[in-house]
N, C-alpha and C. Protein backbone atom coordinates (compact mmCIF):
# COMPACT_ATOMS: atom_id res chain seq x y z
N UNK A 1 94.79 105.62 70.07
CA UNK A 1 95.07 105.98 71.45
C UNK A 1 93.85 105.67 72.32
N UNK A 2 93.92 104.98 73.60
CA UNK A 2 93.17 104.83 74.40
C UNK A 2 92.84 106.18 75.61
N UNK A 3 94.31 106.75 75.90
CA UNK A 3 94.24 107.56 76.72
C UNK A 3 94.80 108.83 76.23
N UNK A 4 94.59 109.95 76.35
CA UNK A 4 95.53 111.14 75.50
C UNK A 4 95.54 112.01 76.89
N UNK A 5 96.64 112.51 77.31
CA UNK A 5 96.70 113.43 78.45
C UNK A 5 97.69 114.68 77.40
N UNK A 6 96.90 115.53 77.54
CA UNK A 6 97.91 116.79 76.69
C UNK A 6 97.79 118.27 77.19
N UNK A 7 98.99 117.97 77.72
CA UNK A 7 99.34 119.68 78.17
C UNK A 7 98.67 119.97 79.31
N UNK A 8 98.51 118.76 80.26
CA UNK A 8 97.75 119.38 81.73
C UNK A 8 98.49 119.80 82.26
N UNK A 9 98.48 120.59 83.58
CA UNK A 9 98.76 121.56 84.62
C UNK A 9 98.03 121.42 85.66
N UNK A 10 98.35 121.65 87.23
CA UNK A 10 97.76 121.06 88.00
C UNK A 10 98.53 121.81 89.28
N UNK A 11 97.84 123.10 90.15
CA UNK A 11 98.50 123.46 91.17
C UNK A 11 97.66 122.94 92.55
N UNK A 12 98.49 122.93 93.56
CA UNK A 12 97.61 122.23 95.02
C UNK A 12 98.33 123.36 95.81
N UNK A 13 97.43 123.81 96.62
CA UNK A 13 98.36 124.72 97.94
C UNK A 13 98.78 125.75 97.43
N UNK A 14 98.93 126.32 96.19
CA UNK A 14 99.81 127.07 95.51
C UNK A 14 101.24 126.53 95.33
N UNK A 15 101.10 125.40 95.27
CA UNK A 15 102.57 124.67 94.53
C UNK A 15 102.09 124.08 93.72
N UNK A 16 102.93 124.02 92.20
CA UNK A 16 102.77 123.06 91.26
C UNK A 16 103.45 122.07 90.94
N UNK A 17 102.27 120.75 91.05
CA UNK A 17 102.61 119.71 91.05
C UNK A 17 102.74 118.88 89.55
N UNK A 18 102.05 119.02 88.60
CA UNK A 18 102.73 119.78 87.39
C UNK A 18 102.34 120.34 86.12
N UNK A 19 103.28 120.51 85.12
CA UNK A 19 103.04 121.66 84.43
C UNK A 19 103.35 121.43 82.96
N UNK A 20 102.47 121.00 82.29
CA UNK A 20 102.74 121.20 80.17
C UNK A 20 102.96 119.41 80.57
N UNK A 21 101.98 118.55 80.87
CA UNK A 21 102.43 117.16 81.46
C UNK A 21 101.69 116.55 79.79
N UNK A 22 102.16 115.76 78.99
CA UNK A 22 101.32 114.91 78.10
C UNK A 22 102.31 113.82 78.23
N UNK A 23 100.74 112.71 77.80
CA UNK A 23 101.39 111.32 77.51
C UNK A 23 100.16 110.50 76.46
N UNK A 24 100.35 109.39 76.41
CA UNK A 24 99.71 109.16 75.45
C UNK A 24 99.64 107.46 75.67
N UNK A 25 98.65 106.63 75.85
CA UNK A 25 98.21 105.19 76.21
C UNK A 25 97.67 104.61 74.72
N UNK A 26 98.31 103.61 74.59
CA UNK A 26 97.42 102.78 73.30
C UNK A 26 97.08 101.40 73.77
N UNK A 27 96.79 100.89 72.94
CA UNK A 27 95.53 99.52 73.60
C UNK A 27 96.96 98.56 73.56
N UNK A 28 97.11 97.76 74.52
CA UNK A 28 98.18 96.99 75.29
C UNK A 28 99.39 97.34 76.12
N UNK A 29 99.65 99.18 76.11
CA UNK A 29 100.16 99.39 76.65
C UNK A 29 100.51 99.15 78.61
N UNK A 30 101.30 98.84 78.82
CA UNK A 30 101.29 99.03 80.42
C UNK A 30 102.24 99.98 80.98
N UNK A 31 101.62 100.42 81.59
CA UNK A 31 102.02 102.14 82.16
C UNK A 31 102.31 101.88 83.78
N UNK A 32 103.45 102.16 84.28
CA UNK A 32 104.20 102.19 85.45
C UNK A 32 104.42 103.70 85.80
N UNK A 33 103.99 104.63 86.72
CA UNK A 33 104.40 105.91 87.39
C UNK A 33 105.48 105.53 88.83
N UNK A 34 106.38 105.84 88.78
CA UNK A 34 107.32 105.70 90.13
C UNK A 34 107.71 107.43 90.08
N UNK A 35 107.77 107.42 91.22
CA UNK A 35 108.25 108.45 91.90
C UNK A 35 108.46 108.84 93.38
N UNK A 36 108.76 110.17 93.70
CA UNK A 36 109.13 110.29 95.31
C UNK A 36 107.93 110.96 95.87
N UNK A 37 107.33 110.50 97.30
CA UNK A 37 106.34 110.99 97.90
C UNK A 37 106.24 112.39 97.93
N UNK A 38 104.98 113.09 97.41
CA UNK A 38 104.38 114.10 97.26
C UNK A 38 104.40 114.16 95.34
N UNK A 39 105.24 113.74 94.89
CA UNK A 39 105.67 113.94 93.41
C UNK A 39 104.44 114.06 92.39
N UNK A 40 103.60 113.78 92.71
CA UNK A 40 102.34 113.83 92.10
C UNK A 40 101.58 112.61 91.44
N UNK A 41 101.71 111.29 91.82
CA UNK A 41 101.25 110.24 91.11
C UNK A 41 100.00 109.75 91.09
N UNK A 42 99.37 109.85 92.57
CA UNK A 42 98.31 109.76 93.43
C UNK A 42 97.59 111.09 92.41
N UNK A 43 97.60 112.16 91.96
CA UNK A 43 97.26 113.43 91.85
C UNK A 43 97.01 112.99 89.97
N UNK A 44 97.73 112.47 89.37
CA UNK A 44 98.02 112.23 88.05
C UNK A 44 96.69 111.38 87.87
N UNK A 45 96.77 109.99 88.74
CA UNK A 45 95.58 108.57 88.46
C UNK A 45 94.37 109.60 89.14
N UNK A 46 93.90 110.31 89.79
CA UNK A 46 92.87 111.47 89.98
C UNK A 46 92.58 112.08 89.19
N UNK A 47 93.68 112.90 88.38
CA UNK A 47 92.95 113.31 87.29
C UNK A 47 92.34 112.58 86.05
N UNK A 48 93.47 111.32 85.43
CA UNK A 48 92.67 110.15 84.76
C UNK A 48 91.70 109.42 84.59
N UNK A 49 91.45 109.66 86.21
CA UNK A 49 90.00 108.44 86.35
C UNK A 49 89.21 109.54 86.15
N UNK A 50 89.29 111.15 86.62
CA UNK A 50 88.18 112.01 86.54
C UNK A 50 87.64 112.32 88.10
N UNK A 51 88.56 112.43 88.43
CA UNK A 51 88.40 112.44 90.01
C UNK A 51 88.06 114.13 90.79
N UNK A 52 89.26 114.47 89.89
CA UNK A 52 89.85 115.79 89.93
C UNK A 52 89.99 116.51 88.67
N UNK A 53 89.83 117.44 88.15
CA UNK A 53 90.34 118.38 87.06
C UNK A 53 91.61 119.17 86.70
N UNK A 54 92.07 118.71 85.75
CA UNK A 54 93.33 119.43 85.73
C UNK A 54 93.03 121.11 85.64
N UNK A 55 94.01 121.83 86.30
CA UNK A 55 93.66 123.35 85.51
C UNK A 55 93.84 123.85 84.26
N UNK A 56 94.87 123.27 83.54
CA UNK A 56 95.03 123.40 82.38
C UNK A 56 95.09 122.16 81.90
N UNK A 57 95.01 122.29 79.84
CA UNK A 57 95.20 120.78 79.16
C UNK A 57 93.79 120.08 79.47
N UNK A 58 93.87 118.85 78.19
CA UNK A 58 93.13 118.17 78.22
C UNK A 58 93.05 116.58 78.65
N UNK A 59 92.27 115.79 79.17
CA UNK A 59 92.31 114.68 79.17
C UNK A 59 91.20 114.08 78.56
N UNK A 60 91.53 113.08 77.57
CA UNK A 60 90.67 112.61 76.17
C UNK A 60 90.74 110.56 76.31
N UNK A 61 89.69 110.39 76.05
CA UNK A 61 89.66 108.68 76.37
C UNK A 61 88.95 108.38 74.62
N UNK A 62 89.05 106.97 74.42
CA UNK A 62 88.99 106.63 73.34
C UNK A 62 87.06 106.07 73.88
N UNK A 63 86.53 106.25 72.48
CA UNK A 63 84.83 106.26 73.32
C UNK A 63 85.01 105.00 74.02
N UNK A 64 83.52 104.58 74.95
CA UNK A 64 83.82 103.07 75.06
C UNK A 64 84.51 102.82 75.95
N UNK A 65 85.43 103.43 76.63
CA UNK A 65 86.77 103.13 77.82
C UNK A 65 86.08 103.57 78.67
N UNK A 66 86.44 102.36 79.74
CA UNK A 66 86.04 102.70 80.91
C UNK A 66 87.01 102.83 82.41
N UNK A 67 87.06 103.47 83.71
CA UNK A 67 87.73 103.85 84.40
C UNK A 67 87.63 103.44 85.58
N UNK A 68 88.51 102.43 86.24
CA UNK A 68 88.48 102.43 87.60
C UNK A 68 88.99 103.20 88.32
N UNK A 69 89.22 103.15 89.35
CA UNK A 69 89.78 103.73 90.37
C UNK A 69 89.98 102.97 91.84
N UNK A 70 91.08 102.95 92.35
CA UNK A 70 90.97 102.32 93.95
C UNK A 70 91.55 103.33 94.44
N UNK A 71 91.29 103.71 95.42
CA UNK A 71 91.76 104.92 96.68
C UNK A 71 93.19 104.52 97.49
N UNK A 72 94.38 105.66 97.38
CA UNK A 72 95.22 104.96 97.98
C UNK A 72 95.20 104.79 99.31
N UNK A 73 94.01 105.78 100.38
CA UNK A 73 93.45 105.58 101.64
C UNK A 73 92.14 105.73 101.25
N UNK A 74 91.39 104.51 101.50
CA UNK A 74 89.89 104.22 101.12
C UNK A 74 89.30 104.58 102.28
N UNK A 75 87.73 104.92 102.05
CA UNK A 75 87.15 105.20 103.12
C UNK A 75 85.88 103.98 102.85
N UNK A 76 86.14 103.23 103.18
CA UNK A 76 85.29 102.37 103.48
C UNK A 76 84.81 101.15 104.54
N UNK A 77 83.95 101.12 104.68
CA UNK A 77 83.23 100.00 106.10
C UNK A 77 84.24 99.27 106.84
N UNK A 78 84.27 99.34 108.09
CA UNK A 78 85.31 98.60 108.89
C UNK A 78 85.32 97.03 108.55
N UNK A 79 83.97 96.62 108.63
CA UNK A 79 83.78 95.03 108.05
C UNK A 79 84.20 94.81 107.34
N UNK A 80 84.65 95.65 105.88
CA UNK A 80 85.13 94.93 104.81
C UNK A 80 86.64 94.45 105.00
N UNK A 81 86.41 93.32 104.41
CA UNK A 81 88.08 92.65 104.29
C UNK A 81 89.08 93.59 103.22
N UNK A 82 90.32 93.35 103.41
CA UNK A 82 90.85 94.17 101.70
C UNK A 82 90.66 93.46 100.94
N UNK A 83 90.43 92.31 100.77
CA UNK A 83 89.91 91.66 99.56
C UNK A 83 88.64 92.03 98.87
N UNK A 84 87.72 92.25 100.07
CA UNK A 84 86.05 92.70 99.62
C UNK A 84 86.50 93.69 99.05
N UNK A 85 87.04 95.05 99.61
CA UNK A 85 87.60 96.11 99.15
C UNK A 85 87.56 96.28 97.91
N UNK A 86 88.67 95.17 97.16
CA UNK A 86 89.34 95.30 96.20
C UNK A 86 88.19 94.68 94.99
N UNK A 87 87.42 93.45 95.66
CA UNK A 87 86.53 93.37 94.75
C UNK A 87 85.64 94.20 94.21
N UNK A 88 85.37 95.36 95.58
CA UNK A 88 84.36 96.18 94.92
C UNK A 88 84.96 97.29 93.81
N UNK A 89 86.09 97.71 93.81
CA UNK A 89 86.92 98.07 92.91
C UNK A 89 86.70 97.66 91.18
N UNK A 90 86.77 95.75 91.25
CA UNK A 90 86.66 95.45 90.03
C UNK A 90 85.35 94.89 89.74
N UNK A 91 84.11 95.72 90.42
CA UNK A 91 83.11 94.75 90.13
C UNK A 91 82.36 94.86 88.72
N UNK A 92 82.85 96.43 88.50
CA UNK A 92 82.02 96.52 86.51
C UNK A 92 83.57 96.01 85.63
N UNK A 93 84.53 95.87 86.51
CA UNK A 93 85.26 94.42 85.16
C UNK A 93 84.29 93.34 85.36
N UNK A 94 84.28 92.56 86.59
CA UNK A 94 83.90 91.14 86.69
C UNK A 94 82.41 91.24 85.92
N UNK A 95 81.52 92.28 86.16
CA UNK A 95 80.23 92.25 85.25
C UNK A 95 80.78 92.21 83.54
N UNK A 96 81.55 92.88 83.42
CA UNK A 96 81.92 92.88 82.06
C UNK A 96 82.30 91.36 81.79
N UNK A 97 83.26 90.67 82.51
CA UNK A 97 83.65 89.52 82.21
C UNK A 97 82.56 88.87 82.10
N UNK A 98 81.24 88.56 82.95
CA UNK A 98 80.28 87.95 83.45
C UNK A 98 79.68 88.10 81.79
N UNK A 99 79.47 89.30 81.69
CA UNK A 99 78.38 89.41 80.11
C UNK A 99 78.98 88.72 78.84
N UNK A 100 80.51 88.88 78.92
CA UNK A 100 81.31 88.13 77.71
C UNK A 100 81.13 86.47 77.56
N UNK A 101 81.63 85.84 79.25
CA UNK A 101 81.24 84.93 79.30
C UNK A 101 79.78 84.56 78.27
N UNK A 102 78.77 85.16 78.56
CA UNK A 102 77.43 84.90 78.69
C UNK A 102 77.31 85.19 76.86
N UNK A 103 77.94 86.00 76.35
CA UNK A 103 78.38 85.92 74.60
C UNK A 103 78.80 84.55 74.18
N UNK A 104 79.88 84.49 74.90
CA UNK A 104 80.59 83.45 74.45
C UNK A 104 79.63 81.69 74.09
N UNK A 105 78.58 81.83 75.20
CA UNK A 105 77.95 80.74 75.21
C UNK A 105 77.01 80.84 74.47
N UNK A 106 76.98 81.99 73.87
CA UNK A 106 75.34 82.35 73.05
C UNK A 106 75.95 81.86 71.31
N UNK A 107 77.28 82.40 71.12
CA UNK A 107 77.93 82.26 69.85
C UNK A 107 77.88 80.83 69.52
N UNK A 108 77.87 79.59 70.36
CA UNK A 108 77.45 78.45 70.15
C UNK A 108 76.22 78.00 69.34
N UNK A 109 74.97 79.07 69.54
CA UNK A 109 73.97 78.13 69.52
C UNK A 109 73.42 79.52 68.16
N UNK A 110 74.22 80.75 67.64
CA UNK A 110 73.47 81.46 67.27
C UNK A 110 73.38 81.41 65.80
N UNK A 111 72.13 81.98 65.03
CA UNK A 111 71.92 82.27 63.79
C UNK A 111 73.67 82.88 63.20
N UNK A 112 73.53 82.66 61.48
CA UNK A 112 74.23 83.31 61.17
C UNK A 112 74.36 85.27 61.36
N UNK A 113 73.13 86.03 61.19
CA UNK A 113 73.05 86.90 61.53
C UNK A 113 73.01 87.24 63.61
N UNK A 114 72.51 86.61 64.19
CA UNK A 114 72.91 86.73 65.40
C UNK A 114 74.04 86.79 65.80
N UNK A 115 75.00 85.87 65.58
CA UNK A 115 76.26 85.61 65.50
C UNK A 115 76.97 86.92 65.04
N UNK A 116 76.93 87.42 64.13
CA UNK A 116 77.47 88.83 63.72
C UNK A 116 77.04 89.90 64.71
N UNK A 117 75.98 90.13 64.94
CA UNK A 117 75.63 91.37 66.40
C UNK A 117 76.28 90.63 67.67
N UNK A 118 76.53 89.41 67.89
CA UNK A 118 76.92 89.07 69.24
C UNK A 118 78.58 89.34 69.25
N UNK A 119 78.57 89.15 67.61
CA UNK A 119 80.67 89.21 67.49
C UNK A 119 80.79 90.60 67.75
N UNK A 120 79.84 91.25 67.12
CA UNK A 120 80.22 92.70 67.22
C UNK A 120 80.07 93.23 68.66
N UNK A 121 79.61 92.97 69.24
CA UNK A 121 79.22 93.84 70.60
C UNK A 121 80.45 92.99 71.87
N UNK A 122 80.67 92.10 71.41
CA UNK A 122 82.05 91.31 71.96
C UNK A 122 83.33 91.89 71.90
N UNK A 123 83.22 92.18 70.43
CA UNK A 123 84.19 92.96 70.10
C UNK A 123 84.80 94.37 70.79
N UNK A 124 83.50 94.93 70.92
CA UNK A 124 83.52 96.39 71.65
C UNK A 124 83.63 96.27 73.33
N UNK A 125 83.77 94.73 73.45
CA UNK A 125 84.09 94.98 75.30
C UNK A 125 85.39 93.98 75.11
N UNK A 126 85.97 93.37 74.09
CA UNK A 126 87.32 93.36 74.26
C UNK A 126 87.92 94.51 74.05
N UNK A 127 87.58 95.41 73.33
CA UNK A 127 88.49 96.50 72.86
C UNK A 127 88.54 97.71 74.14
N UNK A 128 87.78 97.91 74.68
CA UNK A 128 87.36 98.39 76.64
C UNK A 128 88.61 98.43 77.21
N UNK A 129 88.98 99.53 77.88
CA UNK A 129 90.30 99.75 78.34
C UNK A 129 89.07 99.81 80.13
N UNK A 130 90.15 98.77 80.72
CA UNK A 130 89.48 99.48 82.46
C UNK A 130 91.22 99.68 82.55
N UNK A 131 91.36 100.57 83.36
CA UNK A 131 92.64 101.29 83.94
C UNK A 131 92.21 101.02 85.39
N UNK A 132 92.95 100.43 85.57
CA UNK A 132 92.62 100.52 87.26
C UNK A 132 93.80 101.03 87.95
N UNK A 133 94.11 102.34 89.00
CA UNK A 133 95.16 102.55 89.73
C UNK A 133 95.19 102.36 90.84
N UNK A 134 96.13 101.89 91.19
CA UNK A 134 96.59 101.06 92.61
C UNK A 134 97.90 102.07 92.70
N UNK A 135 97.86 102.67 93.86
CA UNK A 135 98.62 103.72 94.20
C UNK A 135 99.36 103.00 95.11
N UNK A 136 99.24 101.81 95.60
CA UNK A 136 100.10 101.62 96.73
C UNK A 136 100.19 99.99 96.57
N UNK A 137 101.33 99.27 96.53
CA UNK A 137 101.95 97.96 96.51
C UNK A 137 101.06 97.10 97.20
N UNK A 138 100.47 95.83 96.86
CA UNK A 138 100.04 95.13 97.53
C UNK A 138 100.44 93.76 97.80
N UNK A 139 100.62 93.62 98.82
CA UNK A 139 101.36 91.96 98.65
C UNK A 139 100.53 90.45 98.04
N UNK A 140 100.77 90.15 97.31
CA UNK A 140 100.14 89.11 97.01
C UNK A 140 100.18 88.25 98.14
N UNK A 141 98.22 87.13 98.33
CA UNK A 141 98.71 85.80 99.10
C UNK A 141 98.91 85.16 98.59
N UNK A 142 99.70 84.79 97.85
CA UNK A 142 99.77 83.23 96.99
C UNK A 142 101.43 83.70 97.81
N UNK A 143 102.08 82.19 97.88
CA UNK A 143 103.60 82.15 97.94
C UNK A 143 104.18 81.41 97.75
C-alpha cells in the first residue's frame, strides 16, 4: 500500500463531513473522487496531503512517498500565469525527474559496483508515489 486512510472522521462547523471513511492506494492505482459541492473532496485531498488533520483515524503513507498538493483557490502572485502556477505545483516532481535523468546518464559510464548504488537509489524514486490533487477540471491547450 502506498496510501492507507483508516477510519478517519472529520467535522467542519459542527457538521460532519465524514465519518469511519477508509480506503486504501497501491502503487499504479488511479483514484478518481466525484461528488456534489460541499461533499467533502476538497476536505479528503487536505487531509492526504497533510494539510489538515482528521479528528479521528489514521492516515499512513508508504516511507519514501511524497505529496503534492495544488489549491482549488490558490493564493498566489497576480503575475503568475496558470501555467507558472501549475509548474510550481510540480516542481519537486520535475527535480525528481531532473535527478533520474542525471542517473540515467551516470549508469552509462559506471563501475560495476557504482552501477548497483545508482540502480538502487533509482529504484527508490521510481517506486515514489507524488499524488498530486487537482480539485478542479482544467482544460487542456492542446486541441
Amino acid at each position: 500500500m502506498i496510501c492507507t486512510v483508516q477510519e478517519i472522521s472529520k467535522m467542519l462547523g459542527g457538521n460532519t463531513i465524514f465519518d469511519n471513511v477508509s480506503l486504501h492506494i497501491k502503487t499504479g492505482d488511479k483514484v478518481g473522487i466525484v461528488g456534489r459541492n460541499g461533499s467533502g473532496k476538497t476536505t479528503l485531498f487536505k487531509l492526504i496531503a497533510g494539510i489538515e488533520s482528521p479528528d479521528q483515524g489514521i492516515i499512513s503513507f508508504k516511507k519514501g512517498t511524497q505529496i503534492g498538493y495544488l489549491a482549488q483557490i490558490p493564493a498566489y502572485e497576480s503575475t503568475l500565469s496558470g501555467r507558472n502556477v501549475m509548474m510550481l505545483a510540480f516542481s519537486e516532481l520535475h527535480e525528481m525527474k531532473r535527478q533520474m535523468e542525471d542517473m540515467e546518464s551516470q549508469m552509462t559510464t559506471a563501475s560495476p559496483d557504482q552501477l548497483e548504488r545508482i540502480l538502487s537509489k533509482y529504484g527508490d524514486y521510481k517506486n515514489s508515489l507524488v499524488c498530486v490533487a487537482v480539485t478542479r477540471w482544467m482544460r487542456s491547450s492542446k486541441k
